[in-house]
Protein backbone atom coordinates (compact mmCIF):
# COMPACT_ATOMS: atom_id res chain seq x y z
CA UNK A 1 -38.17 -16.73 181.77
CA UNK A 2 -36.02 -14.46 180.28
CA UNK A 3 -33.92 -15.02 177.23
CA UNK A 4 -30.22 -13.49 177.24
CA UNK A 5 -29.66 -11.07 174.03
CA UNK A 6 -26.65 -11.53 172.34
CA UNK A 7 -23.86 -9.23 173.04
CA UNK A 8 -23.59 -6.57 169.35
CA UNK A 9 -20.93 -4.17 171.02
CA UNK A 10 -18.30 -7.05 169.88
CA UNK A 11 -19.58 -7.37 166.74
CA UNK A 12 -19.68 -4.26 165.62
CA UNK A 13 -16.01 -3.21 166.73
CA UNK A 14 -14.79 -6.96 165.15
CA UNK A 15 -12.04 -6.39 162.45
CA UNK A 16 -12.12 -7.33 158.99
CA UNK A 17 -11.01 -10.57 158.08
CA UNK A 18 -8.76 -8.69 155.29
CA UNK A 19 -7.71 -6.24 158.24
CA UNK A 20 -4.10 -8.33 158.21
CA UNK A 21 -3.42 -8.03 154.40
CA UNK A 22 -4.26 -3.88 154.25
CA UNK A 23 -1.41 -3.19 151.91
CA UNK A 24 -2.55 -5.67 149.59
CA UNK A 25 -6.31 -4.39 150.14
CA UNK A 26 -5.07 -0.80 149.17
CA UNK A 27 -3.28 -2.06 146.25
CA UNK A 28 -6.11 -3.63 144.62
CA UNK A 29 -8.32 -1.06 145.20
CA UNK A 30 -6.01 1.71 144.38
CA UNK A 31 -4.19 0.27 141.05
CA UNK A 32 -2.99 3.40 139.73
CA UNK A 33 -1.50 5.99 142.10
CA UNK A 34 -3.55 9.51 141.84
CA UNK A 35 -0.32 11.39 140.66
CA UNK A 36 -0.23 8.98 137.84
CA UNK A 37 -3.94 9.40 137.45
CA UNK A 38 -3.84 13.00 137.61
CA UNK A 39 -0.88 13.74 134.44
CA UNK A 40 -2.96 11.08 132.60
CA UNK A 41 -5.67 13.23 132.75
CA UNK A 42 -3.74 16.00 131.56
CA UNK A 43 -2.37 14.33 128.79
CA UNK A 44 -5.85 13.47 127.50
CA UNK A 45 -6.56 17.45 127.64
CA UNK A 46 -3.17 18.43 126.25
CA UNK A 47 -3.32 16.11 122.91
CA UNK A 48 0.13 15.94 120.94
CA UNK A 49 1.66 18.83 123.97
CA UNK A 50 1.75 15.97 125.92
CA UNK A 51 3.55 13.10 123.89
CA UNK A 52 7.17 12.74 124.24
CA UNK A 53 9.82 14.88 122.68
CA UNK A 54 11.03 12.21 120.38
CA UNK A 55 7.72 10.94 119.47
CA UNK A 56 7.16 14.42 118.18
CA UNK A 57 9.65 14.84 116.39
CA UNK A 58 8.60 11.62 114.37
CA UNK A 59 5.62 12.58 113.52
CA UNK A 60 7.14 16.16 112.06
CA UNK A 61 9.68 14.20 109.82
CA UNK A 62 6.79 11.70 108.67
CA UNK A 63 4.69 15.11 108.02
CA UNK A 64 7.62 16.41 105.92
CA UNK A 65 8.09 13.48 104.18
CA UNK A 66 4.60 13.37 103.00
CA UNK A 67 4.82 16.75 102.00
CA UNK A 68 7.43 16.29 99.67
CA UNK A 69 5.51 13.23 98.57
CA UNK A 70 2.62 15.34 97.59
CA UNK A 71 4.97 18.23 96.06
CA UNK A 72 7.06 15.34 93.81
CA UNK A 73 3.89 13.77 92.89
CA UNK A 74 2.46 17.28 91.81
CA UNK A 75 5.44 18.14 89.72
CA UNK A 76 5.66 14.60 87.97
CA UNK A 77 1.83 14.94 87.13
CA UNK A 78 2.76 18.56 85.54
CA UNK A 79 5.72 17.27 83.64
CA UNK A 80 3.80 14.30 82.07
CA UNK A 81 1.32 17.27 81.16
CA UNK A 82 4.21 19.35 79.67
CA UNK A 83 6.02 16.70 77.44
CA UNK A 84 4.02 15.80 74.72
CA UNK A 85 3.58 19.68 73.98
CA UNK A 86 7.09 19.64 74.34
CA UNK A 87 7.47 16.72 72.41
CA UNK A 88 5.22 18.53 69.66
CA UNK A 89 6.67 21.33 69.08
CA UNK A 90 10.56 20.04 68.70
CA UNK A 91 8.73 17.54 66.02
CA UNK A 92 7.32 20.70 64.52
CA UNK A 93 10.24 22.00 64.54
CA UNK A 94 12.58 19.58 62.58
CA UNK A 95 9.59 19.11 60.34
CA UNK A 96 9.91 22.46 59.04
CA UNK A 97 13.80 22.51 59.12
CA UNK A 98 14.01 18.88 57.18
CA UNK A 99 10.73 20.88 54.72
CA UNK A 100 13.15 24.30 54.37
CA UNK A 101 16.01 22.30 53.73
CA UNK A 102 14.29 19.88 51.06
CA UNK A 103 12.93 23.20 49.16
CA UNK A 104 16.49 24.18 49.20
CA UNK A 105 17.95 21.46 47.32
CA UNK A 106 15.18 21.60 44.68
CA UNK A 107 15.65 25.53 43.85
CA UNK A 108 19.26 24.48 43.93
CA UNK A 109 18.77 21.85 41.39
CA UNK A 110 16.52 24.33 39.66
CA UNK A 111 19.51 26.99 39.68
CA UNK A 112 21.86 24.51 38.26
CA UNK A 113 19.65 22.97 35.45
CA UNK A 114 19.14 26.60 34.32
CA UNK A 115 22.73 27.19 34.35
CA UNK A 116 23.53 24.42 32.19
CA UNK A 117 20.98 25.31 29.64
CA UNK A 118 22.26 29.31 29.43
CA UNK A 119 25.76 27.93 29.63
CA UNK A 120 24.95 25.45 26.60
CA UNK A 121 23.12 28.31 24.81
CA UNK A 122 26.43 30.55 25.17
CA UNK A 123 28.33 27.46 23.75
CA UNK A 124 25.98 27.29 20.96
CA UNK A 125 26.12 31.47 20.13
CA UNK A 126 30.00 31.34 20.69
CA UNK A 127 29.67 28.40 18.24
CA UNK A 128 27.84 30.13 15.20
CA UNK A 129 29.25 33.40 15.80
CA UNK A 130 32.47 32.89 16.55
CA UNK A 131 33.30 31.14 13.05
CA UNK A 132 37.34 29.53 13.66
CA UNK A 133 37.38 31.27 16.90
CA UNK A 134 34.59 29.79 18.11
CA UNK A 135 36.82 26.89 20.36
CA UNK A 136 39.24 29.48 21.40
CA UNK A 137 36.55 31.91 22.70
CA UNK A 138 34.49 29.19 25.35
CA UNK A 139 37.84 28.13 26.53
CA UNK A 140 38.72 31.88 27.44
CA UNK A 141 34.95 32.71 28.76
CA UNK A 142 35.45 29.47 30.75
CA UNK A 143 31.80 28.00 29.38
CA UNK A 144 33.53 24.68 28.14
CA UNK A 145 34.84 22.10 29.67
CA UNK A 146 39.09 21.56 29.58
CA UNK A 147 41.59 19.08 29.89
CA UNK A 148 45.32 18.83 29.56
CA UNK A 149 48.61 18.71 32.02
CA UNK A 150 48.79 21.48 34.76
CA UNK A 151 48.98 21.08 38.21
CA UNK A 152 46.93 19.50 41.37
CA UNK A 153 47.55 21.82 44.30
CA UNK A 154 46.05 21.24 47.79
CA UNK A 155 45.57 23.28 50.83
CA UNK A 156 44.44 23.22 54.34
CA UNK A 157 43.86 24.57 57.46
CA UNK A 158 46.26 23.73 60.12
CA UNK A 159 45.42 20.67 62.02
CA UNK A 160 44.89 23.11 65.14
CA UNK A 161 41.77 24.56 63.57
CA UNK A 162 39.97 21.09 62.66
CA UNK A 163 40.36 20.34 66.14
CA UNK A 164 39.16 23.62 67.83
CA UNK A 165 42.09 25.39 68.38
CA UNK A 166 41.45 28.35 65.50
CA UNK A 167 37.41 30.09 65.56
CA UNK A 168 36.66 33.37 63.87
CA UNK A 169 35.37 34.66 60.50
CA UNK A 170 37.30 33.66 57.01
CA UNK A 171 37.37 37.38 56.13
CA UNK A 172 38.66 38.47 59.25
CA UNK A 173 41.59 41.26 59.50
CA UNK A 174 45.12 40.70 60.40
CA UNK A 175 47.61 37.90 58.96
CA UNK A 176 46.45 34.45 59.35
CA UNK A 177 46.96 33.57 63.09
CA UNK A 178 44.31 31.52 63.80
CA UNK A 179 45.44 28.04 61.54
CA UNK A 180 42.64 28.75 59.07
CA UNK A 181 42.91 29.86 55.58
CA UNK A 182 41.62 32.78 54.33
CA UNK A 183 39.66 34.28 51.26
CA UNK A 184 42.66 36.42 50.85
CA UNK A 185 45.20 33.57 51.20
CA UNK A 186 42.78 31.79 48.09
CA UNK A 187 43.12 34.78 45.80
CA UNK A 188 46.46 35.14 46.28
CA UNK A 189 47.16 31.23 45.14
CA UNK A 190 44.86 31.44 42.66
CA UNK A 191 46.27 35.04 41.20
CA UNK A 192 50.17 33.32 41.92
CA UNK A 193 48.63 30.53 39.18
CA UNK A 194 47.11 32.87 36.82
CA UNK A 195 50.66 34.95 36.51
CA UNK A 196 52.53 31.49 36.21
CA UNK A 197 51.33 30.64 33.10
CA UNK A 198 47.78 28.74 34.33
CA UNK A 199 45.65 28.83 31.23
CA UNK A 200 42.66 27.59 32.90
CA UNK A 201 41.84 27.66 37.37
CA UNK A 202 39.25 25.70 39.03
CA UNK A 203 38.76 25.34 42.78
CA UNK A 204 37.00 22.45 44.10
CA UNK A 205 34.83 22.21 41.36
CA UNK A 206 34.11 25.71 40.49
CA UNK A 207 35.72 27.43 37.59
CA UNK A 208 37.01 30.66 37.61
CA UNK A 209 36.79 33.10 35.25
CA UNK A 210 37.65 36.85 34.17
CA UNK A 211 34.18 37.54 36.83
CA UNK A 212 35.03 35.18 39.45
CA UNK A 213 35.05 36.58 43.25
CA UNK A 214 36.72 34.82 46.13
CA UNK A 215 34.92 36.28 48.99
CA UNK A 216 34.46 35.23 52.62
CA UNK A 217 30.75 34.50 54.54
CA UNK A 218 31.29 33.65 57.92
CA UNK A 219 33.11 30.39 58.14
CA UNK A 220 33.08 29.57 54.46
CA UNK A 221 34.84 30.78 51.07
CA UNK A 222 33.21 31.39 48.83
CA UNK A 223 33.83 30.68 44.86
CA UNK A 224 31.20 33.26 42.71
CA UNK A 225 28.92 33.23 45.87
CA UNK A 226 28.91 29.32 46.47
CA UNK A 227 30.72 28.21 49.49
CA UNK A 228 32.89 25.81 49.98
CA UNK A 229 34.75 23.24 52.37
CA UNK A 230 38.13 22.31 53.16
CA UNK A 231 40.74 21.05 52.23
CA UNK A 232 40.79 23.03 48.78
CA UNK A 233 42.35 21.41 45.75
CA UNK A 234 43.10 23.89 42.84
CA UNK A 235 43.37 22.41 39.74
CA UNK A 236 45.18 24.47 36.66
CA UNK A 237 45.49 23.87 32.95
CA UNK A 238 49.15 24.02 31.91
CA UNK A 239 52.93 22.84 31.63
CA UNK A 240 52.47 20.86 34.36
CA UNK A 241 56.49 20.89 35.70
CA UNK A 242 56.93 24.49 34.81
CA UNK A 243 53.77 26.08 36.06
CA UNK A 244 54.95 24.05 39.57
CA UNK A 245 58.35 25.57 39.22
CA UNK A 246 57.57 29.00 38.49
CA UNK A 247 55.02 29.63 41.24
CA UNK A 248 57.10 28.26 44.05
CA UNK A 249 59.74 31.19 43.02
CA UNK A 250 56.48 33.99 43.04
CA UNK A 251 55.86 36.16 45.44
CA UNK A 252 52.42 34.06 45.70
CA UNK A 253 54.03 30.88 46.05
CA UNK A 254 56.59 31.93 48.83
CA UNK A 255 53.63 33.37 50.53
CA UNK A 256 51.56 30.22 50.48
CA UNK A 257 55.45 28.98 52.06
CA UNK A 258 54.96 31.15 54.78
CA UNK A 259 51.72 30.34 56.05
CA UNK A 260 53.25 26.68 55.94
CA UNK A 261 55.89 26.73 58.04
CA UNK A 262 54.90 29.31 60.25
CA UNK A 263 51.12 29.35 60.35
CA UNK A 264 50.63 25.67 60.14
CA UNK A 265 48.39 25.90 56.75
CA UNK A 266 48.77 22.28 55.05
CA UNK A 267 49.83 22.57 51.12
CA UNK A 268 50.62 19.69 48.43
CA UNK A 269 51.72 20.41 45.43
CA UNK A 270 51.81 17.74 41.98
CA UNK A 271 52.39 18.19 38.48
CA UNK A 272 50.06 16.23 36.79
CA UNK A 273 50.18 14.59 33.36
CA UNK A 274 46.45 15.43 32.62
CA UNK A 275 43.63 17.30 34.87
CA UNK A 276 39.73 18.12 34.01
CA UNK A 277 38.43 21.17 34.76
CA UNK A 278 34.41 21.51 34.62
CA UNK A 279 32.87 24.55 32.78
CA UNK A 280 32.07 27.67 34.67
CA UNK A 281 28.35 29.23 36.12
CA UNK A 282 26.91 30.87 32.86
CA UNK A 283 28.59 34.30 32.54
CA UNK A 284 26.06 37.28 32.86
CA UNK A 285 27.68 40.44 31.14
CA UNK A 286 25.33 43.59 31.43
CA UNK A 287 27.13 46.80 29.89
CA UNK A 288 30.51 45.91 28.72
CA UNK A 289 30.22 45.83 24.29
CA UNK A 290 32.47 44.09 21.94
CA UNK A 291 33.95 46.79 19.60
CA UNK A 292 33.69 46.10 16.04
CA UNK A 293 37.04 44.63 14.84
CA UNK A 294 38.84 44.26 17.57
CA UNK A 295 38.99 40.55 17.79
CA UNK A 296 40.22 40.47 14.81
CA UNK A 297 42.95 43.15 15.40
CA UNK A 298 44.57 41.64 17.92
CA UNK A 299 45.51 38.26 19.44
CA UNK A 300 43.89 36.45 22.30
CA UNK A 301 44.40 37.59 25.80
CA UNK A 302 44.63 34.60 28.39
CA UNK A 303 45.14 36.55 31.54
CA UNK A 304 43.03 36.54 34.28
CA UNK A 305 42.89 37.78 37.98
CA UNK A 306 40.66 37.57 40.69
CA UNK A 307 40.06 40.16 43.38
């Protein structure tokens, strides 16, 4: 008996059971379309060349900023380095300025005690030489001290110059145009005194005598080479009243007028019942000689100038 094969040519040309849903079959095994897949791939190969133009651009600002990160941080590092040498020397420095200056003072005190001690050595000589005279000739050499009624006579710059307004050298040429006085302006007050009838000048503590200089250094005057500051009071020995009287009508004192009320330069004026003047630098003489007799001869000459 025979037995009946199954029939295979239906089976093998049956359709899929899926065969219905072939979009979704193509989806599933196809998830990411091959263009897709292929500029993938070349973005892999590419690197950065293939990430988006503002993406890029990011990542060059971040770079920068970093940069600048590293070049700030470098700097700092160098200027913490720098300071304490810096530091070092500007404390060097004002050591030695605060040392020069302290040496200063003490030859200055060491100038001025040897002063006094030549000046009260000339006191004594004038003393026991000088027999009746002896009083007579310190006040005229200027190495004592005086007091008596004269006059008390300030001057200024004009405000101007205090405040900026006048600059330049005390000795400088031409008329005083700048609101500051000058070493020329002080000699001729001083000199305007001398020919009213002052019998002894002093100007801010320094006085003058037959040797005394006025000269100019820069922005200072300067009294027998010591300089000194403004406002400048200039005290003289005499009849108080009249020495006032007679040089406002000098040539001097109408000068001094000028540079008031044209110039600006501040002046006061005061008789005064009783002034002190100190005693002058000791007095060096080098070739000048007393000639035998001549004190004696003649009387005492008070006048004075100073050039």
């Amino acid at each position: 008996m025979s037995q009946q094969r199954p029939d295979r040519s239906n089976t093998a040309h049956a359709p899929r059971p899926d065969a219905s849903m072939s979009l979704l079959t193509n989806v599933m095994d196809h998830s990411l379309d091959d263009g897709y897949a292929e500029a993938a791939a070349r973005r892999s190969e590419a690197g950065l060349r293939g990430l988006p133009r503002t993406l890029r651009a990011k990542l060059g600002l971040a770079a920068g900023l970093v940069l600048a990160a590293v070049v700030v941080t470098v700097g700092a590092a160098q200027a913490r380095i720098s300071a304490p040498t810096l530091a070092k020397e500007r404390e060097e420095l004002i050591h030695r300025i605060e040392r020069g200056t302290t040496e200063a003072d003490e030859v200055q005190k060491h100038v001025d005690t040897l002063r006094e001690d030549v000046g009260s050595m000339q006191r004594e000589a004038l003393t026991k030489h000088g027999g009746d005279r002896a009083e007579l000739l310190a006040l005229l050499a200027g190495s004592t001290q005086v007091t008596g009624p004269g006059v008390k006579l300030v001057v200024d710059d004009a405000k101007e110059a205090h405040s900026g307004g006048g600059d330049g050298p005390r000795g400088s040429s031409g008329f005083s145009d700048t609101g500051r006085l000058r070493d020329r302006d002080m000699q001729r007050v001083v000199n305007g005194l001398w020919e009213s009838g002052a019998e002894a000048v002093s100007v801010n503590g320094q006085r003058l005598t037959s040797l005394s200089a006025i000269r100019a250094a820069g922005d200072a005057i300067l009294v027998d080479n010591k300089p000194l500051a403004p406002p400048y009071t200039v005290l003289a020995v005499g009849d108080g009243q009249r020495l006032s009287d007679a040089f406002h009508k000098s040539a001097d004192g109408q000068y001094l007028h000028v540079l008031q009320k044209d110039y600006g330069i501040r002046t006061k004026i005061s008789a005064e019942s009783e002034v002190r003047l100190p005693p002058a630098p000791s007095l060096i003489v080098r070739t000048a000689q007393p000639k035998a007799g001549a004190a004696r001869a003649g009387g005492a000459d008070t006048g004075k100038g100073t050039s």
